[in-house]
Protein backbone atom coordinates (compact mmCIF):
# COMPACT_ATOMS: atom_id res chain seq x y z
CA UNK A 1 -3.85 -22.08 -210.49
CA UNK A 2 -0.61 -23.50 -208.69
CA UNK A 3 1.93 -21.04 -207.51
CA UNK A 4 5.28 -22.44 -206.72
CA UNK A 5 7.16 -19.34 -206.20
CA UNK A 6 8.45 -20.54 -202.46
CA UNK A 7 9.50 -24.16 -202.55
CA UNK A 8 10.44 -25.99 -199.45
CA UNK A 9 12.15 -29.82 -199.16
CA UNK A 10 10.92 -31.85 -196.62
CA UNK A 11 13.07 -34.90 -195.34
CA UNK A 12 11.56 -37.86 -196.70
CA UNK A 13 11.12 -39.83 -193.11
CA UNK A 14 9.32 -36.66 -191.74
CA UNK A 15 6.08 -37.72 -194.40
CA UNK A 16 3.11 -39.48 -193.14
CA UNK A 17 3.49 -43.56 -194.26
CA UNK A 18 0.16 -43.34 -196.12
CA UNK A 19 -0.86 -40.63 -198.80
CA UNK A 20 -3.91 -38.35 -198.30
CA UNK A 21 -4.89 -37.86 -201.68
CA UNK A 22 -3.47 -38.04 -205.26
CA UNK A 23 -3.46 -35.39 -208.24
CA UNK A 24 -5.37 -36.29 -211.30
CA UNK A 25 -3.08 -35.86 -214.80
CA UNK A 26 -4.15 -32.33 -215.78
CA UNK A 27 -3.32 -30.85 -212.13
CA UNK A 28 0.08 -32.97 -212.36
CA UNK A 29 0.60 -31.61 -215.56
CA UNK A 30 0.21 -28.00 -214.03
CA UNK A 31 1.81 -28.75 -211.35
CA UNK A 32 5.07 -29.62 -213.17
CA UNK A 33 4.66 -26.28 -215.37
CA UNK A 34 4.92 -24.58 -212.71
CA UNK A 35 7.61 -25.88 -210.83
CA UNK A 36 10.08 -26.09 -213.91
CA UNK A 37 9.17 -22.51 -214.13
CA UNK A 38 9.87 -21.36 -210.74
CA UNK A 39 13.25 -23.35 -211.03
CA UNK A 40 13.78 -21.92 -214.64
CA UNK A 41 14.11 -25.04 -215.92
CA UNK A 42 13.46 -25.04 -220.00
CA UNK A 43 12.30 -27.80 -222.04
């Protein structure tokens, strides 16, 4: 389950240089769901 209701922007130069881990395609898939619906966003 991924719960987006509180969404916070980061500056871009305040991320580390190197990733710590990747999503696989279902969880980036959910992960999309659920921010288009917390933005209400239909498609």
């Amino acid at each position: 389950m991924i719960n987006c209701d509180t969404i916070v922007t980061v500056p871009k130069n305040q991320l580390a240089e190197s990733s710590v881990g990747q999503l696989d395609a279902p969880t980036t898939i959910q992960l999309d769901k659920a921010l288009r619906y917390a933005q209400g966003i239909r498609w």
